[in-house]
C-alpha atoms as a PDB file:
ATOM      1  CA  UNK A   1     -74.724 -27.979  11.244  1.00  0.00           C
ATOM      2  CA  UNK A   2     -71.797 -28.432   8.823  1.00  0.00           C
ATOM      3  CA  UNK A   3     -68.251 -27.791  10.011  1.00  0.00           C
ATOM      4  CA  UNK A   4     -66.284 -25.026   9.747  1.00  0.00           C
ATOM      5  CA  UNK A   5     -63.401 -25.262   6.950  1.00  0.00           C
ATOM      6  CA  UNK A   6     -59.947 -24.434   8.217  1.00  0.00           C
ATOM      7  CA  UNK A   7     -58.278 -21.353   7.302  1.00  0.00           C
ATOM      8  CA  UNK A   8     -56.022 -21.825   4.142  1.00  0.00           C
ATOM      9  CA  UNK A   9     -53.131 -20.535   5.884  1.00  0.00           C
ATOM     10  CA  UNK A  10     -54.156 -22.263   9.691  1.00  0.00           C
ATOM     11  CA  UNK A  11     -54.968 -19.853  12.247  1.00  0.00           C
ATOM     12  CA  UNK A  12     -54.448 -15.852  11.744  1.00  0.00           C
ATOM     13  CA  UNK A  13     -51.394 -16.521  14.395  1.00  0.00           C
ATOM     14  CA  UNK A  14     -50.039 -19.253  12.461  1.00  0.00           C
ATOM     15  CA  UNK A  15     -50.168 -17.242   9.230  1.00  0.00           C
ATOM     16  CA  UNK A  16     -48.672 -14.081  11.196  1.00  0.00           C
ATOM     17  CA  UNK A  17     -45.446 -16.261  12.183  1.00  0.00           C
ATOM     18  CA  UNK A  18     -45.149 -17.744   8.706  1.00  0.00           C
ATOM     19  CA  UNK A  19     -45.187 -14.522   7.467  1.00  0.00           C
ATOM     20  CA  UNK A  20     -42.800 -13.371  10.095  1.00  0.00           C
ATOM     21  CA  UNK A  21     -40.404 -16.007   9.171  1.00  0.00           C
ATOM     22  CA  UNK A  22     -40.667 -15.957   5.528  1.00  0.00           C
ATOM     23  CA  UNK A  23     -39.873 -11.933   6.341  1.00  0.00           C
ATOM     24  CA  UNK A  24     -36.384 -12.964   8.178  1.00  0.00           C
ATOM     25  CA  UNK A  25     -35.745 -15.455   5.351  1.00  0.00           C
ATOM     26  CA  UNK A  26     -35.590 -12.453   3.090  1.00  0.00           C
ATOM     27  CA  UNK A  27     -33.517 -10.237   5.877  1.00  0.00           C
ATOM     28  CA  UNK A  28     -31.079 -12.625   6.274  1.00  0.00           C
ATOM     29  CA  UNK A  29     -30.625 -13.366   2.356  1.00  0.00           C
ATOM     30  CA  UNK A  30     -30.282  -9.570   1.754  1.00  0.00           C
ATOM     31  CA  UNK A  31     -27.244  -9.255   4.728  1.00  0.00           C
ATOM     32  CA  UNK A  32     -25.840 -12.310   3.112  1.00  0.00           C
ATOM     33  CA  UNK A  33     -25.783 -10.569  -0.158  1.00  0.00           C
ATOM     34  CA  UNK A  34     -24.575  -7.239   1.309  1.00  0.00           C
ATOM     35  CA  UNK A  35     -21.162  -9.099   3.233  1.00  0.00           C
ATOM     36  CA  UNK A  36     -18.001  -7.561   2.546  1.00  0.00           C
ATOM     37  CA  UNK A  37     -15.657  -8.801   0.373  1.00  0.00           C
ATOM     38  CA  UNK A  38     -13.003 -11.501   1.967  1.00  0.00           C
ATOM     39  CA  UNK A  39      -9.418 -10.121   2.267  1.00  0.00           C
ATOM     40  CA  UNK A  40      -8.575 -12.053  -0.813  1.00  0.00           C
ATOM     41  CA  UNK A  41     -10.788 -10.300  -2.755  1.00  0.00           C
ATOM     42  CA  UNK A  42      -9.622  -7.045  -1.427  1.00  0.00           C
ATOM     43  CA  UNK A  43      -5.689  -7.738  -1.989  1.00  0.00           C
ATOM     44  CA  UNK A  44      -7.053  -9.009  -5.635  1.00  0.00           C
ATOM     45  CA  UNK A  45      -8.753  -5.544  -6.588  1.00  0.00           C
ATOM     46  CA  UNK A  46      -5.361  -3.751  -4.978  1.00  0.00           C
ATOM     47  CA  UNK A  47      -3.381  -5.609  -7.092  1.00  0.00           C
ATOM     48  CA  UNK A  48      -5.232  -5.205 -10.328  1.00  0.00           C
ATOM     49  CA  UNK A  49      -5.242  -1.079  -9.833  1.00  0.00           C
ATOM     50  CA  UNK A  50      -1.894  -1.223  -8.862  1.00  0.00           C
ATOM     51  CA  UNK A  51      -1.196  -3.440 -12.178  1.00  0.00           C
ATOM     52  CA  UNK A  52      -3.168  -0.894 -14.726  1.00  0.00           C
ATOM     53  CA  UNK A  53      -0.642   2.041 -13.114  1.00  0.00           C
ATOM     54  CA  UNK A  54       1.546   3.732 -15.892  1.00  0.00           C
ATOM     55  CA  UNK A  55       3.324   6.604 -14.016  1.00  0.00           C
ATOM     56  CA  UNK A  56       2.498   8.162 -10.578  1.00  0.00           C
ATOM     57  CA  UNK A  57       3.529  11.243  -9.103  1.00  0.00           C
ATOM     58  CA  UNK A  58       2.742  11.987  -4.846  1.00  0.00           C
ATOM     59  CA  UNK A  59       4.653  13.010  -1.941  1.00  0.00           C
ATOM     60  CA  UNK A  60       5.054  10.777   0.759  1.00  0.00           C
ATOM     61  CA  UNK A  61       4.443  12.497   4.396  1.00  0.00           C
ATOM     62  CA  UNK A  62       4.715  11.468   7.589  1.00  0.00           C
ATOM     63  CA  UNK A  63       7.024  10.179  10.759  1.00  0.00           C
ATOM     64  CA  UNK A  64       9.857   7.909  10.947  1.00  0.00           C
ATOM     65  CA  UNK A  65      10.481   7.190  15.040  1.00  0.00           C
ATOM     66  CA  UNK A  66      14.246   6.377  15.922  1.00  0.00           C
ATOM     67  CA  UNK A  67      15.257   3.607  18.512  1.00  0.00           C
ATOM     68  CA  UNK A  68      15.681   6.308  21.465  1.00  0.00           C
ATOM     69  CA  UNK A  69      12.082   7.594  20.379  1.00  0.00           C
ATOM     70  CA  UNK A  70      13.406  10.852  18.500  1.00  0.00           C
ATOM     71  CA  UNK A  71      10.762  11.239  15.991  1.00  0.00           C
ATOM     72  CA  UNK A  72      11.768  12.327  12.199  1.00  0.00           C
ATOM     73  CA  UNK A  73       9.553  14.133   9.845  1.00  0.00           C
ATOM     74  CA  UNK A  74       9.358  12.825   6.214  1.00  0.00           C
ATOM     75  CA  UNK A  75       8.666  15.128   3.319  1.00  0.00           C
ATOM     76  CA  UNK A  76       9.492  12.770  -0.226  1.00  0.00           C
ATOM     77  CA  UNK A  77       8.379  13.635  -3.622  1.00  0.00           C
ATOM     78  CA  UNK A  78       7.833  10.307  -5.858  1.00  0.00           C
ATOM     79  CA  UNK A  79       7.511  10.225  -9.668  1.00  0.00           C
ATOM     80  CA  UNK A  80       7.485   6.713 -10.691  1.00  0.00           C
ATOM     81  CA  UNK A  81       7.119   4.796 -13.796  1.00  0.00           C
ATOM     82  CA  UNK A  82       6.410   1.194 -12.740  1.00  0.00           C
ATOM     83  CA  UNK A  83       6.471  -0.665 -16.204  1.00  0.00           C
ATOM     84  CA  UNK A  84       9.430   0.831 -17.545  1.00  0.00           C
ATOM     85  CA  UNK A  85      11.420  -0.227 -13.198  1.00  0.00           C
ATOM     86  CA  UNK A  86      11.723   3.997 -13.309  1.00  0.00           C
ATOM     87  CA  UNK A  87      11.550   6.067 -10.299  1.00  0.00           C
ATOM     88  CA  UNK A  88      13.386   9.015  -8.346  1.00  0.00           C
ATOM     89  CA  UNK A  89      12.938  10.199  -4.752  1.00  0.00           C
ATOM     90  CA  UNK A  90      13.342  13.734  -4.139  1.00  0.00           C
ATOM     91  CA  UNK A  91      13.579  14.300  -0.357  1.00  0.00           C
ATOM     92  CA  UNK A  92      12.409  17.736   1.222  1.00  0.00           C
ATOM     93  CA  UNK A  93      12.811  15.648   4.849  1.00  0.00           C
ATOM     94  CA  UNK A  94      14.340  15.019   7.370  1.00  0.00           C
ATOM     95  CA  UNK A  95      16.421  18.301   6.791  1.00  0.00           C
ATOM     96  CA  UNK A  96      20.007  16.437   7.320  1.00  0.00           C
ATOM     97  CA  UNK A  97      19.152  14.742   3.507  1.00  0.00           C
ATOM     98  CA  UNK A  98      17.268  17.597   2.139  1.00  0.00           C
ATOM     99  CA  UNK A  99      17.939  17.778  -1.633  1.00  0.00           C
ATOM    100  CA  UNK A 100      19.070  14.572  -2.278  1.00  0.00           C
ATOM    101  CA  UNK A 101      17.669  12.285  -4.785  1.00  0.00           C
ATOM    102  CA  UNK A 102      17.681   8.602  -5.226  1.00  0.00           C
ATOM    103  CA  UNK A 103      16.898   7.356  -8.826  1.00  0.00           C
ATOM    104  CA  UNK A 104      16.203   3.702  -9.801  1.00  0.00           C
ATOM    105  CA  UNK A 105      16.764   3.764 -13.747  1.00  0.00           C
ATOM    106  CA  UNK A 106      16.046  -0.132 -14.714  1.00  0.00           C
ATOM    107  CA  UNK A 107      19.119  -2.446 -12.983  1.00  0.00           C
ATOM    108  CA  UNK A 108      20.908   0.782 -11.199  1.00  0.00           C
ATOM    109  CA  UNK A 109      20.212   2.902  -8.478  1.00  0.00           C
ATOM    110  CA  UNK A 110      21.891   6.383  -8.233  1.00  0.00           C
ATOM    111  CA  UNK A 111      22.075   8.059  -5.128  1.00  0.00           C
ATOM    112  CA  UNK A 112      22.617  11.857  -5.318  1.00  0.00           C
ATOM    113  CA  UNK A 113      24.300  13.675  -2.514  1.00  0.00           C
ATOM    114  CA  UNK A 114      23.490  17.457  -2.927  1.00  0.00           C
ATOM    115  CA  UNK A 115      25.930  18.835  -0.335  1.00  0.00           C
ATOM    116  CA  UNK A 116      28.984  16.886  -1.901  1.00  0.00           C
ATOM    117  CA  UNK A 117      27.035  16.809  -5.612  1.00  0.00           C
ATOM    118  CA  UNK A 118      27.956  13.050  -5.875  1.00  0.00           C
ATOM    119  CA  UNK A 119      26.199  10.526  -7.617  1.00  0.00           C
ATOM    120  CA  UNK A 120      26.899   7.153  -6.281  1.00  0.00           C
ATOM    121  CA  UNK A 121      25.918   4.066  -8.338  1.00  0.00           C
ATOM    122  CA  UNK A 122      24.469   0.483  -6.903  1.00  0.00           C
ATOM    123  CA  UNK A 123      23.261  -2.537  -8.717  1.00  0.00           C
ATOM    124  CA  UNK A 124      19.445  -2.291  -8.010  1.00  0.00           C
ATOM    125  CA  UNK A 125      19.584  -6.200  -6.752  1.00  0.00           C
ATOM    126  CA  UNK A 126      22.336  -5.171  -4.798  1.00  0.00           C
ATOM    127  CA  UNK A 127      21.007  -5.897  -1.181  1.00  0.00           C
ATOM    128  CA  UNK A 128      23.543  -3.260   0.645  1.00  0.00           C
ATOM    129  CA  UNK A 129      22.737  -0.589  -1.959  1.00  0.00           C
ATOM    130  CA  UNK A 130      21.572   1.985   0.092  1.00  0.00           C
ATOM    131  CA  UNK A 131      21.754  -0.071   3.515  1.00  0.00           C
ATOM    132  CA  UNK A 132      19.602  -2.557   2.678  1.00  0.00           C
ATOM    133  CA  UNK A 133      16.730  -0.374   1.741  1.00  0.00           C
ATOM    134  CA  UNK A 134      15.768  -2.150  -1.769  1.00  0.00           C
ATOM    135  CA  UNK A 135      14.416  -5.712  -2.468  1.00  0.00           C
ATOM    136  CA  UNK A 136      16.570  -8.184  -4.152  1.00  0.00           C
ATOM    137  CA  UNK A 137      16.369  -8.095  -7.857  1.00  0.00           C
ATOM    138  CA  UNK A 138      15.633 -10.892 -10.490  1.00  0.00           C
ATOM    139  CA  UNK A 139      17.323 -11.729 -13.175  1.00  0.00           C
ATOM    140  CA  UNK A 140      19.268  -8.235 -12.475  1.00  0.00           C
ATOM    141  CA  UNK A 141      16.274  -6.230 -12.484  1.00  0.00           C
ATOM    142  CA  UNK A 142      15.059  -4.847  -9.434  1.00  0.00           C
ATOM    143  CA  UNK A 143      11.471  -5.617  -8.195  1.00  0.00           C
ATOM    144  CA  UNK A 144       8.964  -2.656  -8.857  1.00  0.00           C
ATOM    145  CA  UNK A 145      10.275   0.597  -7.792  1.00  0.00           C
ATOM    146  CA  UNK A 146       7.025   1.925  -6.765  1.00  0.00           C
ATOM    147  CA  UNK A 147       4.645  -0.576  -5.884  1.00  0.00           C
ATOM    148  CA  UNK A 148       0.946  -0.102  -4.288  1.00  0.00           C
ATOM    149  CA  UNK A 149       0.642  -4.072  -4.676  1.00  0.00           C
ATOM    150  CA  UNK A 150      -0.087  -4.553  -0.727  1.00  0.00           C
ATOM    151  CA  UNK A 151       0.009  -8.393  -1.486  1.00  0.00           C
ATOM    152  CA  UNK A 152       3.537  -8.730  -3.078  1.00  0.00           C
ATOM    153  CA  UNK A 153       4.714  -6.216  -0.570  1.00  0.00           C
ATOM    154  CA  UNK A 154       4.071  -7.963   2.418  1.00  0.00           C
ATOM    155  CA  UNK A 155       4.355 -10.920   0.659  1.00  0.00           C
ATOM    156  CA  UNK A 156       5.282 -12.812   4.442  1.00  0.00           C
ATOM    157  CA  UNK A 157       2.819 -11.624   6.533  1.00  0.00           C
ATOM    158  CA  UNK A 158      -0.993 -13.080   6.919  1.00  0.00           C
ATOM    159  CA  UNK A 159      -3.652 -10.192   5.893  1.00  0.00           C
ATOM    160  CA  UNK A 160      -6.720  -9.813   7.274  1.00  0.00           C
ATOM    161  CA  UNK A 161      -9.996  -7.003   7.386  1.00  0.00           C
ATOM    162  CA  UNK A 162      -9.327  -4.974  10.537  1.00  0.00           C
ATOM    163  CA  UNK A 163     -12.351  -2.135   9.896  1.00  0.00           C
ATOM    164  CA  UNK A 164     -14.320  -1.184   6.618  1.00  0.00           C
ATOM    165  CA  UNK A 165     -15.292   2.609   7.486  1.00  0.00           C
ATOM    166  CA  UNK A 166     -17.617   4.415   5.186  1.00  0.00           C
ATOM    167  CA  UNK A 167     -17.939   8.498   5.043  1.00  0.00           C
ATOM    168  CA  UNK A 168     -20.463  10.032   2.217  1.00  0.00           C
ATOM    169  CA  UNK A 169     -21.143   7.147   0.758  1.00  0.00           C
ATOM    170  CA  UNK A 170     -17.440   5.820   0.403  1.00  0.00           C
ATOM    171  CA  UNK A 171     -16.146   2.735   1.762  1.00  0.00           C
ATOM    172  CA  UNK A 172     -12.234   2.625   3.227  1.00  0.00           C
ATOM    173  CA  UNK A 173     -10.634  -0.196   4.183  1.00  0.00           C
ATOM    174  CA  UNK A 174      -8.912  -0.781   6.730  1.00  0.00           C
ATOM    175  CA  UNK A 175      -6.259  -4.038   6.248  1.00  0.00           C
ATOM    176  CA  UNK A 176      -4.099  -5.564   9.229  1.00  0.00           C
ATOM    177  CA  UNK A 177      -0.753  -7.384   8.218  1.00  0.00           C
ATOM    178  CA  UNK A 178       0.801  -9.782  10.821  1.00  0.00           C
ATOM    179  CA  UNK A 179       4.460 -10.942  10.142  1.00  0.00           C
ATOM    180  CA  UNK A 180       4.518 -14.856   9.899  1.00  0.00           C
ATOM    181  CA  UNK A 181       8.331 -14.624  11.202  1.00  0.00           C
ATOM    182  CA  UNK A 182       7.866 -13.720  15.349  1.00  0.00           C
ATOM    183  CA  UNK A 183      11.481 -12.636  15.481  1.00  0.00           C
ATOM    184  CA  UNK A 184      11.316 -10.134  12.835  1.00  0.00           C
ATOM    185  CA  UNK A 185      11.846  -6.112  13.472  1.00  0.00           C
ATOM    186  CA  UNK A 186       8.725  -5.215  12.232  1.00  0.00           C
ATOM    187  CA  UNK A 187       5.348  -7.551  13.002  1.00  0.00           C
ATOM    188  CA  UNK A 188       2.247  -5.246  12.360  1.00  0.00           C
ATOM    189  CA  UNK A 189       1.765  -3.207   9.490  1.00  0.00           C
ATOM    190  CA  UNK A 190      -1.836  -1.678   9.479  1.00  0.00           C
ATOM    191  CA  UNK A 191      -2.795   0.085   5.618  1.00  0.00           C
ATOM    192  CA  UNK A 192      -5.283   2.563   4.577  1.00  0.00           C
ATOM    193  CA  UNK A 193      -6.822   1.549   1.351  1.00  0.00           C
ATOM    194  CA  UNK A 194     -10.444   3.924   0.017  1.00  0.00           C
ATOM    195  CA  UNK A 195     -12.292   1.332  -2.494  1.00  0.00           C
ATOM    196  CA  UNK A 196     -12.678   4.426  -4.606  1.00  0.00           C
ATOM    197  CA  UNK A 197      -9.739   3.188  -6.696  1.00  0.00           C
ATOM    198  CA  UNK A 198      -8.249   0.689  -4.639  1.00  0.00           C
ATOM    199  CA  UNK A 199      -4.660   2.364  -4.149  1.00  0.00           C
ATOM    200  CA  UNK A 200      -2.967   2.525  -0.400  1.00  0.00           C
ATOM    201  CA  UNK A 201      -2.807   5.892   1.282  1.00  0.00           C
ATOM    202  CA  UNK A 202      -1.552   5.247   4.721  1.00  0.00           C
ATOM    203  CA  UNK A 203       0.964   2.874   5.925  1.00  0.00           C
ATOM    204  CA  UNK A 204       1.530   2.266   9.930  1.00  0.00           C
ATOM    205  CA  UNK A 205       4.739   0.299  11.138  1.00  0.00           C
ATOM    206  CA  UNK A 206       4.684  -1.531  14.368  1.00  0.00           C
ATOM    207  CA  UNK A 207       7.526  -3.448  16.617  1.00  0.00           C
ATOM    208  CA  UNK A 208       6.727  -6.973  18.931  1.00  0.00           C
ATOM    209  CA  UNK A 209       5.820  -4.016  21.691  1.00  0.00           C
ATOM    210  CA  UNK A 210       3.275  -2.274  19.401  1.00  0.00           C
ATOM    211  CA  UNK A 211       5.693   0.653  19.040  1.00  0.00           C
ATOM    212  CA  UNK A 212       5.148   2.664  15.440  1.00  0.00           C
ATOM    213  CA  UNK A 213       8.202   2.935  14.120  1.00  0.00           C
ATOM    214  CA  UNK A 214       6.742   4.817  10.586  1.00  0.00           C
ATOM    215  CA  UNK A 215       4.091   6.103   9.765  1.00  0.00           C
ATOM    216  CA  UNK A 216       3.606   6.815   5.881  1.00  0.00           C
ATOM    217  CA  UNK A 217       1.019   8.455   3.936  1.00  0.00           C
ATOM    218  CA  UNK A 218       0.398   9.035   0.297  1.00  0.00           C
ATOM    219  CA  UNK A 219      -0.554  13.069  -0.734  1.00  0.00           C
ATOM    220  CA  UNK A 220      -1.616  14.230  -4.168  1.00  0.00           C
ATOM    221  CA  UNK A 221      -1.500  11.433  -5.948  1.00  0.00           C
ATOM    222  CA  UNK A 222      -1.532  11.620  -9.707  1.00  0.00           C
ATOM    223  CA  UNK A 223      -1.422   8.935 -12.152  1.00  0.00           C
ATOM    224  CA  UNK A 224      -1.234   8.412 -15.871  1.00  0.00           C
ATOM    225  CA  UNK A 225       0.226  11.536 -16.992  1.00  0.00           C
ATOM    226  CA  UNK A 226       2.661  10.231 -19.462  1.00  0.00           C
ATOM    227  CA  UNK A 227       5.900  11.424 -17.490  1.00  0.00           C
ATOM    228  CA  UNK A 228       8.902  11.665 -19.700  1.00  0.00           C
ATOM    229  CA  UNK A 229      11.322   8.870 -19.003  1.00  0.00           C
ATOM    230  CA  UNK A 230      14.344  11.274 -18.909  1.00  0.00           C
ATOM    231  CA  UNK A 231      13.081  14.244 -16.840  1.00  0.00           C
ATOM    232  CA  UNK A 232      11.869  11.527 -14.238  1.00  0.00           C
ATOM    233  CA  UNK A 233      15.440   9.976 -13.968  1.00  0.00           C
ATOM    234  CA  UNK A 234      17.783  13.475 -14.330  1.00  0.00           C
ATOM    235  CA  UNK A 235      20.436  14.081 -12.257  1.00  0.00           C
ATOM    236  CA  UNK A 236      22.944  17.085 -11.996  1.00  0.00           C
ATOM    237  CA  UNK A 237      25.206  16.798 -14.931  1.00  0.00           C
ATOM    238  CA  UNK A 238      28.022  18.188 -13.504  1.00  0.00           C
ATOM    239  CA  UNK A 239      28.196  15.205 -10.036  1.00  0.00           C
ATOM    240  CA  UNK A 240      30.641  13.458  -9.814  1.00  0.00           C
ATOM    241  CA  UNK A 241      30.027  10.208 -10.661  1.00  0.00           C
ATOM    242  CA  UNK A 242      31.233   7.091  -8.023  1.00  0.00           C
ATOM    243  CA  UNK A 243      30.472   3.628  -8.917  1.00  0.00           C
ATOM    244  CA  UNK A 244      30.032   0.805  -6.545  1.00  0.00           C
ATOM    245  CA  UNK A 245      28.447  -1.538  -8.294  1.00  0.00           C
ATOM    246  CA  UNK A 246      29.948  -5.444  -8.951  1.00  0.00           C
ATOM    247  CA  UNK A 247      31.666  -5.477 -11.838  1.00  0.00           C
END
């Protein structure tokens, strides 16, 4: 009586767990595949959209939350014109600065007081134009006056994924910013950013004690719509006209 030849594949059970594994191989190659993108990657398609920008228009909405807790609506209308360091701030609120206007128009900022109808001038690299509220300049040029570049923005702080939420089919991301300097006012800055074009649309501001002390997001935003230098940066003609800036 001859022998019996063995199975090709070994036993059925051997061939059932080679199958098995070759079947997780495949699983785990196709999770592999499907990872999200690292933060750098992220802050590298944020920057790039925020790069191809010509002109924006939104309104920025929200909370700003005083020391003694007193929390202050915000109501802003932006129209911005990143390439050409053009920009104006119309403010609806907080009611005590309703109607005034801050313009950056290349190296100066004008600040427009609609109760006194003044128009105050600063250099834009001035750093106590404004109380301190815009970045130093370079080479007398301000930095971007509207800038959704989340990576030159919080430039000091270590980024990192946080959540990646998806609703219909549409990713969001959710990014966490940690200040690298332990004494500084504000530490955690958590952003909103939908991979649908790759553009910010909610900004949370934390102290060391995890108090928000802003909370910013981005409505209606429109870009490319060729906004005319000169309607974006008009002011009253009839202000009077103070100038503080270093002569």
């Amino acid at each position: 009586m001859q022998p019996t030849s063995p199975h090709p594949l070994g036993t059925p059970a051997r061939a059932l767990a080679r199958t098995l594994a070759m079947l997780l191989a495949l699983t785990a190659a196709a999770v592999a595949g499907a990872q999200q993108p690292s933060v750098d990657t992220v802050l590298g398609n944020i920057e790039n959209a925020a790069n191809a920008i010509k002109d924006a228009t939104f309104t920025v909405t929200g909370k700003l939350v005083d020391s003694d807790g007193t929390v202050i609506p915000l109501n802003v209308d932006i129209q911005a014109i990143p390439p050409k360091h053009i920009a104006s701030a119309y403010i609806n609120q907080p009611d005590a600065l309703a109607d005034n206007q801050i313009v950056l128009d290349g190296n100066v900022v004008k600040n427009y007081t609609f109760l006194t109808n003044q128009i105050t001038l600063f250099d834009a690299n001035d750093p106590d134009a404004l109380g301190g509220l815009l970045p130093a300049g370079t080479n007398g040029q301000s930095s971007p006056v509207v800038s959704f570049d989340l990576k030159k923005i919080f430039e000091g702080y270590d980024a990192s994924i946080q959540d990646v939420k998806t609703e219909n089919g549409k990713k969001t991301y959710i990014l966490a910013f940690k200040n690298k300097d332990p004494k500084a006012n504000i530490l955690d800055v958590t952003a909103t950013v939908p991979a649908s074009d790759w553009l910010p649309r909610e900004l949370v501001f934390k102290q060391k004690d995890g108090k928000v002390v802003a909370d910013l997001k981005v409505n209606g935003l429109k870009l490319d719509q060729g906004l005319d230098p000169k309607k974006v940066t008009y002011l009253p003609q009839d202000a009077q006209v103070i100038d503080n800036r270093k002569k």
